[in-house]
N, C-alpha and C. Protein backbone atom coordinates (compact mmCIF):
# COMPACT_ATOMS: atom_id res chain seq x y z
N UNK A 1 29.46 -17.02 18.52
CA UNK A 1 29.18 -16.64 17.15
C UNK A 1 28.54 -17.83 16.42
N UNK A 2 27.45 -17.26 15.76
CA UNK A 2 26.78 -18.66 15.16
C UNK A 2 27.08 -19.36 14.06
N UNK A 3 27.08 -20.44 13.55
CA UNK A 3 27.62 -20.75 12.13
C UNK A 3 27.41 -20.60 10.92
N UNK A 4 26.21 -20.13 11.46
CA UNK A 4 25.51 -19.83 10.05
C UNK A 4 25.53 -18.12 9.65
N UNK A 5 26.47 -17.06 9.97
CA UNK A 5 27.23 -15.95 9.95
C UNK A 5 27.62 -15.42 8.53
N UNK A 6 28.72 -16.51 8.23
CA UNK A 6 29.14 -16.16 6.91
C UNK A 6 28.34 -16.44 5.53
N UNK A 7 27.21 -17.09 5.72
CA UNK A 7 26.12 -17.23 5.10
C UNK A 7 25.15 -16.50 4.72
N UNK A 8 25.13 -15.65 6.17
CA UNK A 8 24.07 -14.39 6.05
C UNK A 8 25.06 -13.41 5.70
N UNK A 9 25.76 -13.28 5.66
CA UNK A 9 26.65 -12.19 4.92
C UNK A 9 26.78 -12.29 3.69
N UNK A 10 26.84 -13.32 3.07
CA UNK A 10 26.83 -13.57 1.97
C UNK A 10 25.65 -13.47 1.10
N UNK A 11 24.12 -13.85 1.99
CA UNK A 11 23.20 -13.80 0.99
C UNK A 11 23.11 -12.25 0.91
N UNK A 12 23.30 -11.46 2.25
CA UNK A 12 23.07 -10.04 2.33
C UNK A 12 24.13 -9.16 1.00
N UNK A 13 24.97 -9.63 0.19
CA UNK A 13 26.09 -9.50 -0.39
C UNK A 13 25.24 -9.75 -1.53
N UNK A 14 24.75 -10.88 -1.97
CA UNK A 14 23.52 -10.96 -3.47
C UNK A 14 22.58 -10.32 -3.21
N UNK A 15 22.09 -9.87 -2.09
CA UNK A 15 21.06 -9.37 -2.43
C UNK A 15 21.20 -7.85 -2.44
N UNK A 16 22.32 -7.28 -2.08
CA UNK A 16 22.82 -5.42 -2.22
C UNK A 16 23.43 -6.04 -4.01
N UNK A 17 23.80 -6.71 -3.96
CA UNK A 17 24.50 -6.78 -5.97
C UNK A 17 23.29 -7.01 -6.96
N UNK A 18 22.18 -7.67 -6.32
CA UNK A 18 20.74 -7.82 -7.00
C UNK A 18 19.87 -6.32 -6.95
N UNK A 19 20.06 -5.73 -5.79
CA UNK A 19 19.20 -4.31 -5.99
C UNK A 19 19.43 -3.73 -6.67
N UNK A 20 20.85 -3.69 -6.69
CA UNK A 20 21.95 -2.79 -7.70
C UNK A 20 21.72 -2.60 -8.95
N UNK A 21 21.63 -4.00 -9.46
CA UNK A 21 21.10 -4.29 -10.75
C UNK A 21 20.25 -3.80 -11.26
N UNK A 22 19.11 -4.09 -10.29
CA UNK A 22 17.66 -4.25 -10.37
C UNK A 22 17.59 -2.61 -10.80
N UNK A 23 18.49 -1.77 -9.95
CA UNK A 23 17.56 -0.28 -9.85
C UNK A 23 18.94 0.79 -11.09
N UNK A 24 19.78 -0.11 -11.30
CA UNK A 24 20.44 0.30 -12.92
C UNK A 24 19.46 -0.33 -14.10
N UNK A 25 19.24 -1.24 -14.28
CA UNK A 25 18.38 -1.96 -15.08
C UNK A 25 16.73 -0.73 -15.24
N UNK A 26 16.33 -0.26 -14.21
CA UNK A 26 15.19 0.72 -14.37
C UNK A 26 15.71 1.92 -15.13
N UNK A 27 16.90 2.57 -14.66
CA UNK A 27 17.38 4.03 -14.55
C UNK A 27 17.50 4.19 -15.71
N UNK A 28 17.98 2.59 -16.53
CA UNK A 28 18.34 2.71 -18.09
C UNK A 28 17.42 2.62 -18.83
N UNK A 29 15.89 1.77 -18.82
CA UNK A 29 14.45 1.86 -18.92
C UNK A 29 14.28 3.27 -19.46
N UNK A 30 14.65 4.25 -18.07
CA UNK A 30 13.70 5.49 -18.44
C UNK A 30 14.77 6.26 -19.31
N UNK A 31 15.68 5.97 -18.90
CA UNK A 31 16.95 7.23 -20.11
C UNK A 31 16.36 6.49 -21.38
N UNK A 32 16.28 5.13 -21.62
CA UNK A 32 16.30 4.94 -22.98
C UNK A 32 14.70 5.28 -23.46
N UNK A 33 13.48 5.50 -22.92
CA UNK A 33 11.96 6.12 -23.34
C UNK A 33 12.17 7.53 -22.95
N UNK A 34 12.92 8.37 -22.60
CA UNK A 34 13.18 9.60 -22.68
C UNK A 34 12.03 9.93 -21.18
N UNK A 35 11.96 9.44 -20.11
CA UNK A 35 11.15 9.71 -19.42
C UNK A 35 12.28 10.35 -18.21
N UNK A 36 11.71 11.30 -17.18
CA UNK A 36 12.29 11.86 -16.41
C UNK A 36 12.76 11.23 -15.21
N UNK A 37 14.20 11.26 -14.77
CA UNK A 37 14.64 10.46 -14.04
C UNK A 37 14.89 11.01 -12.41
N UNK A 38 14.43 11.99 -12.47
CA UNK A 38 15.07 13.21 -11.45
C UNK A 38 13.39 13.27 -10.56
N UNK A 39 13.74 13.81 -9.38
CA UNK A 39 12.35 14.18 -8.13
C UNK A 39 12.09 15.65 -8.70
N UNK A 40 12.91 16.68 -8.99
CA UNK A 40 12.18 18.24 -8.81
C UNK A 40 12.37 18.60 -10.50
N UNK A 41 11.82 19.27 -10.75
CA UNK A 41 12.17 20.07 -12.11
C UNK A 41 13.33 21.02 -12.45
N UNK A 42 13.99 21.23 -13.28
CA UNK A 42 14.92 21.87 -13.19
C UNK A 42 14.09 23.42 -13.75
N UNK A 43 14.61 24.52 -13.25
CA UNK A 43 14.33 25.97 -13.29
C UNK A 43 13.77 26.16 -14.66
N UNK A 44 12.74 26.72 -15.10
CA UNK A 44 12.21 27.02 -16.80
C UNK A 44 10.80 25.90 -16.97
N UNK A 45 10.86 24.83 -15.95
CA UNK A 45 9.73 24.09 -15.62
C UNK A 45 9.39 23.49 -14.79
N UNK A 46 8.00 22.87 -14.93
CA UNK A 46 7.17 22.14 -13.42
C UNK A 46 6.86 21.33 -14.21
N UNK A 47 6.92 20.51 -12.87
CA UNK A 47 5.83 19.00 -13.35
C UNK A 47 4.37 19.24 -14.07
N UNK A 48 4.31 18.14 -15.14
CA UNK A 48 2.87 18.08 -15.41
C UNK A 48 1.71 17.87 -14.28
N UNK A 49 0.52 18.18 -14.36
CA UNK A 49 0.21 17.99 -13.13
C UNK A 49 -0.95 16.13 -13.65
N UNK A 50 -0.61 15.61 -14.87
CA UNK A 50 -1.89 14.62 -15.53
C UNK A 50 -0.55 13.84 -15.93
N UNK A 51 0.36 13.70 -16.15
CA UNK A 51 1.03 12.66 -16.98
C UNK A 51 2.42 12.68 -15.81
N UNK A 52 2.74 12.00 -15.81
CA UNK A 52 3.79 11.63 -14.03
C UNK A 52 5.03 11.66 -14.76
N UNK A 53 5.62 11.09 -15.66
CA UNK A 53 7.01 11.69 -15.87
C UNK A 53 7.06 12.87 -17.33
N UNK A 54 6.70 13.94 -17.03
CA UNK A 54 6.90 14.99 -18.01
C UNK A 54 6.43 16.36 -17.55
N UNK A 55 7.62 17.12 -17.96
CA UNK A 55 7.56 18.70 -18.03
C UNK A 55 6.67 19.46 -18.85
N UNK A 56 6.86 20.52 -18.23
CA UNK A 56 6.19 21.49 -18.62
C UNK A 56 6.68 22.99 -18.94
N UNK A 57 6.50 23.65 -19.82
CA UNK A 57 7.07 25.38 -19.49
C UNK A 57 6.54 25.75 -18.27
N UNK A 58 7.41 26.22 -17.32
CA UNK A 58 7.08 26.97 -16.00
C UNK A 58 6.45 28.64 -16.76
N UNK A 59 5.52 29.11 -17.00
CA UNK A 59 5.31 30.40 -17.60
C UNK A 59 6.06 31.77 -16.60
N UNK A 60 6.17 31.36 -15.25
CA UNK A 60 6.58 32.38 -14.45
C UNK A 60 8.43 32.13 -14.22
N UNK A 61 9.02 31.21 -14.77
CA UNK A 61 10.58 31.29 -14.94
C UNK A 61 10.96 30.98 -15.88
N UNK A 62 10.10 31.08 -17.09
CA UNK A 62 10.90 30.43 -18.40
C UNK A 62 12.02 31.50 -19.09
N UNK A 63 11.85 32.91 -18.38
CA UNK A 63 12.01 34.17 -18.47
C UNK A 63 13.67 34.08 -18.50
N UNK A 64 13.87 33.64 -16.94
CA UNK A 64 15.45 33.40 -16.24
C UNK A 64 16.02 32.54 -17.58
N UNK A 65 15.58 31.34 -18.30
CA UNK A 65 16.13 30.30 -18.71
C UNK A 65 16.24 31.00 -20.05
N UNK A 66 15.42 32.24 -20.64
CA UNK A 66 15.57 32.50 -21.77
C UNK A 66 16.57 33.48 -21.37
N UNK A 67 16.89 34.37 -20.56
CA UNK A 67 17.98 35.75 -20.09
C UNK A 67 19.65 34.52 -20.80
N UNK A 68 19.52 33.50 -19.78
CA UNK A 68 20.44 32.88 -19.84
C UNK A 68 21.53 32.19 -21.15
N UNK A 69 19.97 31.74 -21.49
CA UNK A 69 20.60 31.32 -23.41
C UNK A 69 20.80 32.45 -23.98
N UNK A 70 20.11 33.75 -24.17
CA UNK A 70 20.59 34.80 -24.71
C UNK A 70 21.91 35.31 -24.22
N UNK A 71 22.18 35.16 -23.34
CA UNK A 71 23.63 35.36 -22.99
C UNK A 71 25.31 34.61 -23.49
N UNK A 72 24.42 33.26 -23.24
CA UNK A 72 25.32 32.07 -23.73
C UNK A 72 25.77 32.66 -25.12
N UNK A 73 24.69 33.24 -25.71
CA UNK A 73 24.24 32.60 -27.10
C UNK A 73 25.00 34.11 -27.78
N UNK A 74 25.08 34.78 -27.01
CA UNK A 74 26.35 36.71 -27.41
C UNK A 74 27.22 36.29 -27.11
N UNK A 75 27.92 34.73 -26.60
CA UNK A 75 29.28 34.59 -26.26
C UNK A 75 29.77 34.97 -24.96
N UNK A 76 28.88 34.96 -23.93
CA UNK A 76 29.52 35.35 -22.64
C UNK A 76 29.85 33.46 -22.06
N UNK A 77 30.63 33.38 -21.19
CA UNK A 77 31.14 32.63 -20.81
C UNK A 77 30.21 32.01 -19.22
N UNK A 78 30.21 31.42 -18.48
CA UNK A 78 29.03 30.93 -17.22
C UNK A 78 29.63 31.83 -16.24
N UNK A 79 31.01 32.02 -15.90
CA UNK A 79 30.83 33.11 -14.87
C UNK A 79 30.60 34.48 -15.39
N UNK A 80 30.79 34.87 -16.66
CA UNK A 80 30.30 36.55 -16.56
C UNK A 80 28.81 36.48 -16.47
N UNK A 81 28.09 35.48 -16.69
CA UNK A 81 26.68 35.19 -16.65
C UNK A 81 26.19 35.33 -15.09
N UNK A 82 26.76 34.25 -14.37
CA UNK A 82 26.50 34.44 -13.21
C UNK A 82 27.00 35.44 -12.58
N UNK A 83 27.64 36.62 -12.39
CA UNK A 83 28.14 37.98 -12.31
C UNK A 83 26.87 38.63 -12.69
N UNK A 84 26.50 38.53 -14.29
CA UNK A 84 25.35 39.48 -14.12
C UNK A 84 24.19 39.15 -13.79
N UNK A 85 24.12 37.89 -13.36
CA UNK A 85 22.76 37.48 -12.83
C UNK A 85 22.50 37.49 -11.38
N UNK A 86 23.93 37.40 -10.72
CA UNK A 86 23.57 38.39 -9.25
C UNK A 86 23.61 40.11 -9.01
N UNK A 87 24.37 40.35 -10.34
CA UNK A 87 24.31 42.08 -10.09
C UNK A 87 22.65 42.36 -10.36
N UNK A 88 22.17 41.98 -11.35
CA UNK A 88 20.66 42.07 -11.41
C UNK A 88 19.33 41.69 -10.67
N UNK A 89 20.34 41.06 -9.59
CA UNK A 89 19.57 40.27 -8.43
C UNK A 89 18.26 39.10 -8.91
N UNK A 90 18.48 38.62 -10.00
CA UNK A 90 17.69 37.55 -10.53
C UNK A 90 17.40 36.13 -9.78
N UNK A 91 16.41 35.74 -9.13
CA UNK A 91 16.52 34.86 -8.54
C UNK A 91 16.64 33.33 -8.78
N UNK A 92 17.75 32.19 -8.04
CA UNK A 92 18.05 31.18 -8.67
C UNK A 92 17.23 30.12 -8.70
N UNK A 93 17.31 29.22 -8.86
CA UNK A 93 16.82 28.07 -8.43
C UNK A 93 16.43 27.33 -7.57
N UNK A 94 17.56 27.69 -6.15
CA UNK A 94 17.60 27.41 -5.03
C UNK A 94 16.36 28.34 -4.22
């Protein structure tokens, strides 16, 4: 075993606590300019296809996202929602 072991463990140890940093220090960047932090869009939109972190109305599911708030929004609760959103066979996200 060589001597110089606990050394390289150690720099390997600053340098996983330095990435760490490094890639919290970004994550908080974009939460705090309101820019998108996520790879896919969530359901109701798509990526812009000209400006790299910003949405868009999806025109072909904004439909699902409006069913949904109207539901919320009569006081149904997330599972009677999801109940009627598979009895209606509405398709998810997935």
């Amino acid at each position: 075993m060589s001597d110089f072991v606990p050394f390289k463990i150690l720099f390997n140890e600053w340098f996983a606590k330095d990435k760490s940093r490094k890639v919290k220090n970004s994550l908080n960047a974009k939460f705090r300019a309101g820019e998108r932090t996520f790879s896919y869009a969530p359901i109701g939109y798509k990526r812009h296809p000209d400006i790299k972190n910003k949405l868009m109305v999806d025109e072909e599911t904004k439909w699902i996202v409006e069913k949904i708030f109207s539901l919320a929004l009569s006081g149904l609760g997330a599972n009677r929602i999801r109940k009627i959103l598979i009895a209606e066979k509405i398709p998810t996200p997935g």
